[in-house]
PDB file of N, CA and C in Angstrom:
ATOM      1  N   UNK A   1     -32.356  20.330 -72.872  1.00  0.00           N
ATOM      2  CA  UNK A   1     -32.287  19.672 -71.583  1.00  0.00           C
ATOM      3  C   UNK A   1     -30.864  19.162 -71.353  1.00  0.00           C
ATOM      4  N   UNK A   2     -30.455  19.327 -70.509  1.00  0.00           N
ATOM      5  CA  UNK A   2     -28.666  18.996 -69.991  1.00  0.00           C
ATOM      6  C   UNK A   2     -29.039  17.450 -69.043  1.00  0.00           C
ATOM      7  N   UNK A   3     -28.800  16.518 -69.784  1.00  0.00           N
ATOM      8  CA  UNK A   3     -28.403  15.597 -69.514  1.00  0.00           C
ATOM      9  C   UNK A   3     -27.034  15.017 -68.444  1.00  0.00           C
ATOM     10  N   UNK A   4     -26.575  14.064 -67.489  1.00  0.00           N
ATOM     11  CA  UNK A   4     -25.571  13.721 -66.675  1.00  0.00           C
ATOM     12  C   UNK A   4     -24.400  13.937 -67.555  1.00  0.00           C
ATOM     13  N   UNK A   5     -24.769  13.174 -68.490  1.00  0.00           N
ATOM     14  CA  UNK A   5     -23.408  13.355 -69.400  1.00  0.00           C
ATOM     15  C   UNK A   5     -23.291  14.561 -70.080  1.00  0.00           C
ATOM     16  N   UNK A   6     -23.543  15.732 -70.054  1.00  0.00           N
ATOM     17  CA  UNK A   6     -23.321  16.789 -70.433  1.00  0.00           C
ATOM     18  C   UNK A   6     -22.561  17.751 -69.127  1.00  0.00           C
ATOM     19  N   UNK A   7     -23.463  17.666 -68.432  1.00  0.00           N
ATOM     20  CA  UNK A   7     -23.032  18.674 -67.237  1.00  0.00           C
ATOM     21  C   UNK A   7     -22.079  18.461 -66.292  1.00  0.00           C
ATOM     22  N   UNK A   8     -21.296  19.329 -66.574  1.00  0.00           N
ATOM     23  CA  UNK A   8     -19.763  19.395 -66.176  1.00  0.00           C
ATOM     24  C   UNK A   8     -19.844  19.239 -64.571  1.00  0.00           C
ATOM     25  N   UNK A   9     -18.908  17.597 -63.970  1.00  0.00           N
ATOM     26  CA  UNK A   9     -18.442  17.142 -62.902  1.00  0.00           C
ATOM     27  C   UNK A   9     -17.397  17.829 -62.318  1.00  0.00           C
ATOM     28  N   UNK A  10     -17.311  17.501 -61.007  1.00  0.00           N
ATOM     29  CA  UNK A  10     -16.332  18.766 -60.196  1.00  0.00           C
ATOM     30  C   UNK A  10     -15.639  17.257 -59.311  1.00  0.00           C
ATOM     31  N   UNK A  11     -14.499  17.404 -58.952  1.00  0.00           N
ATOM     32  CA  UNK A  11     -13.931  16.552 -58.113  1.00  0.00           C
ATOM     33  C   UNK A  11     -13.061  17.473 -56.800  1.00  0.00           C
ATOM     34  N   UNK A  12     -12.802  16.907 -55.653  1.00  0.00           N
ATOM     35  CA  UNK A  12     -12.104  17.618 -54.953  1.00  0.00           C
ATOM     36  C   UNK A  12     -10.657  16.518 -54.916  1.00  0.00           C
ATOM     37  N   UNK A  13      -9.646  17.503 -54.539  1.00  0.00           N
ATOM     38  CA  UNK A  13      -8.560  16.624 -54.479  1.00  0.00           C
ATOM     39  C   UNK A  13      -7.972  16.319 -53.096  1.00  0.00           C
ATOM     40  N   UNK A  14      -7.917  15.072 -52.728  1.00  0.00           N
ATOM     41  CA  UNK A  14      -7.672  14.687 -51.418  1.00  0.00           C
ATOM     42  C   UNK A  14      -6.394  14.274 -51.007  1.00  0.00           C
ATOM     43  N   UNK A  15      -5.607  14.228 -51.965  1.00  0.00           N
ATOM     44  CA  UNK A  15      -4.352  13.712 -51.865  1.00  0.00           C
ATOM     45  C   UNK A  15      -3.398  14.190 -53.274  1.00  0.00           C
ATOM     46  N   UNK A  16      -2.617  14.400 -53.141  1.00  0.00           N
ATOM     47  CA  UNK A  16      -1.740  14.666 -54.368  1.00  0.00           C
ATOM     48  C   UNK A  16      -0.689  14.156 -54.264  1.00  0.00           C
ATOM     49  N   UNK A  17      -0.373  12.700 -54.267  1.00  0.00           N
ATOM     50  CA  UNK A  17       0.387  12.156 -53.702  1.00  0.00           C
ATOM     51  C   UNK A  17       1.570  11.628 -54.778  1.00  0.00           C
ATOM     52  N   UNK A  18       2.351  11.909 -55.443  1.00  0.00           N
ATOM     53  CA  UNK A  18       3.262  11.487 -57.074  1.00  0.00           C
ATOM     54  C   UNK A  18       2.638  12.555 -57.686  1.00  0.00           C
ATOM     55  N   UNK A  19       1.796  13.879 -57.299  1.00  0.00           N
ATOM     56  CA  UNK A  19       1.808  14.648 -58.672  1.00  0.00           C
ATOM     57  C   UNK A  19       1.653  15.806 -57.635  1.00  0.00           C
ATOM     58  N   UNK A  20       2.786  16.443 -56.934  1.00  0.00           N
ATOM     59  CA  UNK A  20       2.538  17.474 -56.258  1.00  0.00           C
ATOM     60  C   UNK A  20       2.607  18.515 -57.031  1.00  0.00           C
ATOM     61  N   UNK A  21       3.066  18.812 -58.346  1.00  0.00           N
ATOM     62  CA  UNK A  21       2.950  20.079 -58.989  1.00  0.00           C
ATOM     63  C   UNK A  21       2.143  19.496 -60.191  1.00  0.00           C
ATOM     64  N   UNK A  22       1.235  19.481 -60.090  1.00  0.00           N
ATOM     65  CA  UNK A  22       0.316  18.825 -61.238  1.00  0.00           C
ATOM     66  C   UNK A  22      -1.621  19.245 -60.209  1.00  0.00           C
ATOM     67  N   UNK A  23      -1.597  18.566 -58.792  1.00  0.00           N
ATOM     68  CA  UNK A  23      -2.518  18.736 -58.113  1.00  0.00           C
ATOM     69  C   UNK A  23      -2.614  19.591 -56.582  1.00  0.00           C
ATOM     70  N   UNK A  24      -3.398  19.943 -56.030  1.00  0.00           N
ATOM     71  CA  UNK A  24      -3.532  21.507 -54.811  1.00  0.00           C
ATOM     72  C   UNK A  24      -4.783  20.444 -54.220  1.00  0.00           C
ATOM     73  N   UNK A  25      -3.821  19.846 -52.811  1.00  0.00           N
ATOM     74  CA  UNK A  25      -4.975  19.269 -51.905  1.00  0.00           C
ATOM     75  C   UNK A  25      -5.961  20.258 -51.963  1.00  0.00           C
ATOM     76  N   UNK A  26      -7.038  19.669 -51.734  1.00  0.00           N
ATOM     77  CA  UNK A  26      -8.226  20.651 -51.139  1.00  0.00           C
ATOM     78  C   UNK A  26      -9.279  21.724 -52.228  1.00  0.00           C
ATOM     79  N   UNK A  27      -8.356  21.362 -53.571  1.00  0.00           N
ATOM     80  CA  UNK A  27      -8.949  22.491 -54.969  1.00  0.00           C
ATOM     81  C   UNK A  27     -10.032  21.502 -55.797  1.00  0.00           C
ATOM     82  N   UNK A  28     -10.708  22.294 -56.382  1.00  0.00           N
ATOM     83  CA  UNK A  28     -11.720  21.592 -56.806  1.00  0.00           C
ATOM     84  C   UNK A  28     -11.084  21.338 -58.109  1.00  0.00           C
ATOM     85  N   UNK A  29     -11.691  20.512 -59.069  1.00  0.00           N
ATOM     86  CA  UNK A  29     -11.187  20.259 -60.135  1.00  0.00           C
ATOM     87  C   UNK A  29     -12.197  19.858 -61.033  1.00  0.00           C
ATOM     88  N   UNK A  30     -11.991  19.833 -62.612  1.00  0.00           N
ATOM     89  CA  UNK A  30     -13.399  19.944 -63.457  1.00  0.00           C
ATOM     90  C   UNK A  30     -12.870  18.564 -64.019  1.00  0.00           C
ATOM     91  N   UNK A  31     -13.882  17.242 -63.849  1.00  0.00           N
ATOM     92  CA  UNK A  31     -13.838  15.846 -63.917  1.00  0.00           C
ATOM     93  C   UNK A  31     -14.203  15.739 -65.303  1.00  0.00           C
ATOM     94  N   UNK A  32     -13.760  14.891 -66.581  1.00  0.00           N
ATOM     95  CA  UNK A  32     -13.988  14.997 -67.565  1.00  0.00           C
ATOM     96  C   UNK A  32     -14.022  13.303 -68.392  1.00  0.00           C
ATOM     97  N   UNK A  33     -15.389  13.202 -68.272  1.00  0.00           N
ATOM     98  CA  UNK A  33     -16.197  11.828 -68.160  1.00  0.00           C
ATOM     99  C   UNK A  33     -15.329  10.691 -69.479  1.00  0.00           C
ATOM    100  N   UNK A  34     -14.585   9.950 -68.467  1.00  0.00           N
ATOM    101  CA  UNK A  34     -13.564   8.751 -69.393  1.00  0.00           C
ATOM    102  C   UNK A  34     -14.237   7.564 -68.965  1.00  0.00           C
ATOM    103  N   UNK A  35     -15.285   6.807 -69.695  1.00  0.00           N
ATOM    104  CA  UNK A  35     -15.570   5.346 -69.020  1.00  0.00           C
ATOM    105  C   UNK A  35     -14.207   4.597 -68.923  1.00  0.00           C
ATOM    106  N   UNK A  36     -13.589   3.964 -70.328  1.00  0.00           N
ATOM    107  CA  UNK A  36     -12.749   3.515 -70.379  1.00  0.00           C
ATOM    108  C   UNK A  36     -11.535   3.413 -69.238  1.00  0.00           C
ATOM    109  N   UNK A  37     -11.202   4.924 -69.188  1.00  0.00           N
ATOM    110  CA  UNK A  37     -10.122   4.924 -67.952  1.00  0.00           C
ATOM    111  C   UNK A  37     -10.977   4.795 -66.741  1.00  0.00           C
ATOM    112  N   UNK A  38     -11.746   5.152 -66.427  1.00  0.00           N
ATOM    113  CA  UNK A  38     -12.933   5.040 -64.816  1.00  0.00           C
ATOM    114  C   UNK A  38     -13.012   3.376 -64.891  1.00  0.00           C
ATOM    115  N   UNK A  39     -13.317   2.563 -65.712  1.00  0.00           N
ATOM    116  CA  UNK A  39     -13.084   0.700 -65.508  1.00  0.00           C
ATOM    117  C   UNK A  39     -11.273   0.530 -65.275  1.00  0.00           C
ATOM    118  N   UNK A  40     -10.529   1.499 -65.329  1.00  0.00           N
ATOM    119  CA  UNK A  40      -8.794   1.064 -64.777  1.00  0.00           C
ATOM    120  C   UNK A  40      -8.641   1.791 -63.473  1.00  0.00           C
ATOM    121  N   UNK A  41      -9.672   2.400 -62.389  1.00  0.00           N
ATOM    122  CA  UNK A  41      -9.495   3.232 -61.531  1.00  0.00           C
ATOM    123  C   UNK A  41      -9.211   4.740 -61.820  1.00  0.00           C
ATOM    124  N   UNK A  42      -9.264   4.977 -62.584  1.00  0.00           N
ATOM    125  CA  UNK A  42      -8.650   6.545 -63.229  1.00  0.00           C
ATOM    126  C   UNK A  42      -9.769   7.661 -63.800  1.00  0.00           C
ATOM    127  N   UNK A  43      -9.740   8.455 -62.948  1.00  0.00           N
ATOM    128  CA  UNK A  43     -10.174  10.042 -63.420  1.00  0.00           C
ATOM    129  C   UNK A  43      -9.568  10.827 -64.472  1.00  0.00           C
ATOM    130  N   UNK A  44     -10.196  11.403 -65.324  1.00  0.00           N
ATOM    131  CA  UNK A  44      -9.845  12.337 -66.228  1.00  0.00           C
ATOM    132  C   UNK A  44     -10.106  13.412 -65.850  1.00  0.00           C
ATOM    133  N   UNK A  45      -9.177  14.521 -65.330  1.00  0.00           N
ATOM    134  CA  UNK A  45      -9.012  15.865 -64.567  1.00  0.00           C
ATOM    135  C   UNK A  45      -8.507  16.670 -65.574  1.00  0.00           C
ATOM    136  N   UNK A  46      -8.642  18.176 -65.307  1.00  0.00           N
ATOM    137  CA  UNK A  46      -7.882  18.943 -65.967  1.00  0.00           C
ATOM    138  C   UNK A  46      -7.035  19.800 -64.767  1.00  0.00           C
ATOM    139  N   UNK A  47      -5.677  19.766 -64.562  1.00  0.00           N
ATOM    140  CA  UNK A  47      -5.089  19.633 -63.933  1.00  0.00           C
ATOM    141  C   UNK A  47      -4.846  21.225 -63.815  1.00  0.00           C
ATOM    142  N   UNK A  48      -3.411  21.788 -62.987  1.00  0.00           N
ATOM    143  CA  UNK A  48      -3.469  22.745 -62.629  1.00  0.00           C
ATOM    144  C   UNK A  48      -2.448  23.510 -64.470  1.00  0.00           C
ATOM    145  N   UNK A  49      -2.356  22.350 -64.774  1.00  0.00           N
ATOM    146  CA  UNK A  49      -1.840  23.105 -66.207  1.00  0.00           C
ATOM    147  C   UNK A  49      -2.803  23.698 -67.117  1.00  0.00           C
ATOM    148  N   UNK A  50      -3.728  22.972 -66.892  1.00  0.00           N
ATOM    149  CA  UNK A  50      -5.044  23.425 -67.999  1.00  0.00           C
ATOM    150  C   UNK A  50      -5.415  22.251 -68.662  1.00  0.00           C
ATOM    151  N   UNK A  51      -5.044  21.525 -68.619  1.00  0.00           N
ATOM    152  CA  UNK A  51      -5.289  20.108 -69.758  1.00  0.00           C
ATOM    153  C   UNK A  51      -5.257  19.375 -68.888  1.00  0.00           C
ATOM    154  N   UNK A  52      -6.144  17.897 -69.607  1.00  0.00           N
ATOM    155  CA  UNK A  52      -6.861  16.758 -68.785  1.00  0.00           C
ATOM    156  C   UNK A  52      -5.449  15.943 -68.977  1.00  0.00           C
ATOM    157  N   UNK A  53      -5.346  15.432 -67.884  1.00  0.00           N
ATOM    158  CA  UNK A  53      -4.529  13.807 -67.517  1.00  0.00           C
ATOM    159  C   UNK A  53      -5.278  13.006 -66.636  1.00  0.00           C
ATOM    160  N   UNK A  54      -5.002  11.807 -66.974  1.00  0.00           N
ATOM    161  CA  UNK A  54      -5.629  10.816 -66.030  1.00  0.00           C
ATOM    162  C   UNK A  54      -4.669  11.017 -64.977  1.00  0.00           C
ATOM    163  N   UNK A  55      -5.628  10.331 -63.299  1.00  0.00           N
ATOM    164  CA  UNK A  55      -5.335  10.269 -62.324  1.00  0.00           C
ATOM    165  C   UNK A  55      -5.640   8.925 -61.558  1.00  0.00           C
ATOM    166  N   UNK A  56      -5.214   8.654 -60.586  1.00  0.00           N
ATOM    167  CA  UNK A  56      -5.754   7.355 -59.871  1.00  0.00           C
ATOM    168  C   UNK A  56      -7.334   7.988 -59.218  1.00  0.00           C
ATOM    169  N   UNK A  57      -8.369   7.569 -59.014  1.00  0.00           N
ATOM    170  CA  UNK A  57      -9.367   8.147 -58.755  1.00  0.00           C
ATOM    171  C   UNK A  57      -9.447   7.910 -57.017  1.00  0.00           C
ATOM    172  N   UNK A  58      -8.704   7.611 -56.220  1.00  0.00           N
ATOM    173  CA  UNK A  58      -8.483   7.630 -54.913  1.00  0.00           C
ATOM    174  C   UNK A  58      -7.688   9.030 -54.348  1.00  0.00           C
ATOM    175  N   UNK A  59      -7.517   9.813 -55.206  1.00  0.00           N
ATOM    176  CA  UNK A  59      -7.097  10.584 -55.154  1.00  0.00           C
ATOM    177  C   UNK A  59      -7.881  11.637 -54.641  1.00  0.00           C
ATOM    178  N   UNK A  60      -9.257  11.371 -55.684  1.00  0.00           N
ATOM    179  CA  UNK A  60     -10.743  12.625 -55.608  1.00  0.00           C
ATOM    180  C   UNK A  60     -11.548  12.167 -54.625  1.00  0.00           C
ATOM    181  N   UNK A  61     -12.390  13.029 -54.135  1.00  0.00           N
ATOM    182  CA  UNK A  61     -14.003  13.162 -53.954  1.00  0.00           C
ATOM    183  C   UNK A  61     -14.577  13.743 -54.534  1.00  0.00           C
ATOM    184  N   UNK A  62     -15.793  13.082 -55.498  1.00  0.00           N
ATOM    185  CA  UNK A  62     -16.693  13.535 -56.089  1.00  0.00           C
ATOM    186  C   UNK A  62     -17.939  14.614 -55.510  1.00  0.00           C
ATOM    187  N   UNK A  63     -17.656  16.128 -56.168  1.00  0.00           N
ATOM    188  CA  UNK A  63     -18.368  17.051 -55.340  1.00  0.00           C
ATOM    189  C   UNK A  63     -19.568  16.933 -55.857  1.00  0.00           C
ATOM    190  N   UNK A  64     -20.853  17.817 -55.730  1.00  0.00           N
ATOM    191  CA  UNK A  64     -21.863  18.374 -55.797  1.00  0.00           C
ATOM    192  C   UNK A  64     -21.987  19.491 -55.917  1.00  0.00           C
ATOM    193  N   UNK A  65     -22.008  20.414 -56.869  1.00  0.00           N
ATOM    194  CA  UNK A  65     -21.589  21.994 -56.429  1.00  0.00           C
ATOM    195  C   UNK A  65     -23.088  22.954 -56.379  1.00  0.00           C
ATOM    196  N   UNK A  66     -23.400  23.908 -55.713  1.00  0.00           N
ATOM    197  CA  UNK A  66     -24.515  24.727 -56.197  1.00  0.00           C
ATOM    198  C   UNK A  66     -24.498  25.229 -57.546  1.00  0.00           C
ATOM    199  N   UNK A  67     -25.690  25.630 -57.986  1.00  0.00           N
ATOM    200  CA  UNK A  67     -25.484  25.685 -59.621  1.00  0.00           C
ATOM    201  C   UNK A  67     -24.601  27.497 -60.210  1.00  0.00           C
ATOM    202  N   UNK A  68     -25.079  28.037 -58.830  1.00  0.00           N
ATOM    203  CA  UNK A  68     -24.731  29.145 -59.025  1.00  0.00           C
ATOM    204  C   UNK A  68     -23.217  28.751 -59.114  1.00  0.00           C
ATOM    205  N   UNK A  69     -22.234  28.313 -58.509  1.00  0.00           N
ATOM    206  CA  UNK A  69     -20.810  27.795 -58.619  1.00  0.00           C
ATOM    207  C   UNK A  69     -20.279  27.350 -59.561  1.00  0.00           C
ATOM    208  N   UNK A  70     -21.435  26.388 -60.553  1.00  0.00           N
ATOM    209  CA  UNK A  70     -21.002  25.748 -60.902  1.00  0.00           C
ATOM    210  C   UNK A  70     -20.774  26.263 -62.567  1.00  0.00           C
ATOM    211  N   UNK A  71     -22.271  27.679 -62.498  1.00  0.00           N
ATOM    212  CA  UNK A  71     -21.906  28.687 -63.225  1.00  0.00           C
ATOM    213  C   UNK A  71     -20.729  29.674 -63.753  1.00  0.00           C
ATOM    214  N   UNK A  72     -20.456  30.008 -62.618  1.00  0.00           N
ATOM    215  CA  UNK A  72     -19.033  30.907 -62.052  1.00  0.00           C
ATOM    216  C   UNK A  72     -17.983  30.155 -62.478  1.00  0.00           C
ATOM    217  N   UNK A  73     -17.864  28.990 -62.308  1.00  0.00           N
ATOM    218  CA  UNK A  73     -16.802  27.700 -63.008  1.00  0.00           C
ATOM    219  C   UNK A  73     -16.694  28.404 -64.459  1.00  0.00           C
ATOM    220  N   UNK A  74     -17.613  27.903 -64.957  1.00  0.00           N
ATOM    221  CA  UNK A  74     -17.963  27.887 -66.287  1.00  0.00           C
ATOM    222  C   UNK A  74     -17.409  29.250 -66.927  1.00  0.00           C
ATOM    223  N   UNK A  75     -18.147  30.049 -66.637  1.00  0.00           N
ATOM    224  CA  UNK A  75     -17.120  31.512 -67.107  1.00  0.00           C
ATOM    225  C   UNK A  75     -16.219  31.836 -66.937  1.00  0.00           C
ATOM    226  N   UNK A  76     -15.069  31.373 -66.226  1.00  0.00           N
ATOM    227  CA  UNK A  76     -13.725  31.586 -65.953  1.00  0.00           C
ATOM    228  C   UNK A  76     -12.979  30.511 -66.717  1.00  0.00           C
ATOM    229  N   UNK A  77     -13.672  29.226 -67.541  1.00  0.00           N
ATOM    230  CA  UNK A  77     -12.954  28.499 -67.939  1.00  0.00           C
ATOM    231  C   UNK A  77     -12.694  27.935 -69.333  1.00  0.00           C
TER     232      UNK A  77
END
């Protein structure tokens, strides 16, 4: 059974505002569950390099994806 905390979060990016070559208004992005940093405002993303950095989380909107998508994610990554 896939539990919240297992199943991989998607964020959209609404602003890339101090990390224009790091983030792509409008791209989805795979959210990678940091309590710690989420209590300082901050998302853990994996960015357009491939690897997670924190972000200010005003940055995202938290998506919902169909599962079929969210599949397709998954194999390309």
């Amino acid at each position: 059974m896939t539990t919240q905390r297992d199943k991989p979060q998607y964020v959209a990016c609404m602003s890339n505002e101090g990390y224009p070559a790091a983030l792509v208004v409008r791209r989805i992005y795979r959210r990678l569950l940091d309590p710690d940093a989420e209590t300082e405002g901050l998302l853990r993303v994996v960015d357009e390099s491939g690897e997670d950095y924190l972000y200010p989380s005003h940055l995202f909107l938290v998506v919902d994806l169909p599962p079929s998508i969210e599949t397709a994610f998954r194999k390309v990554s």
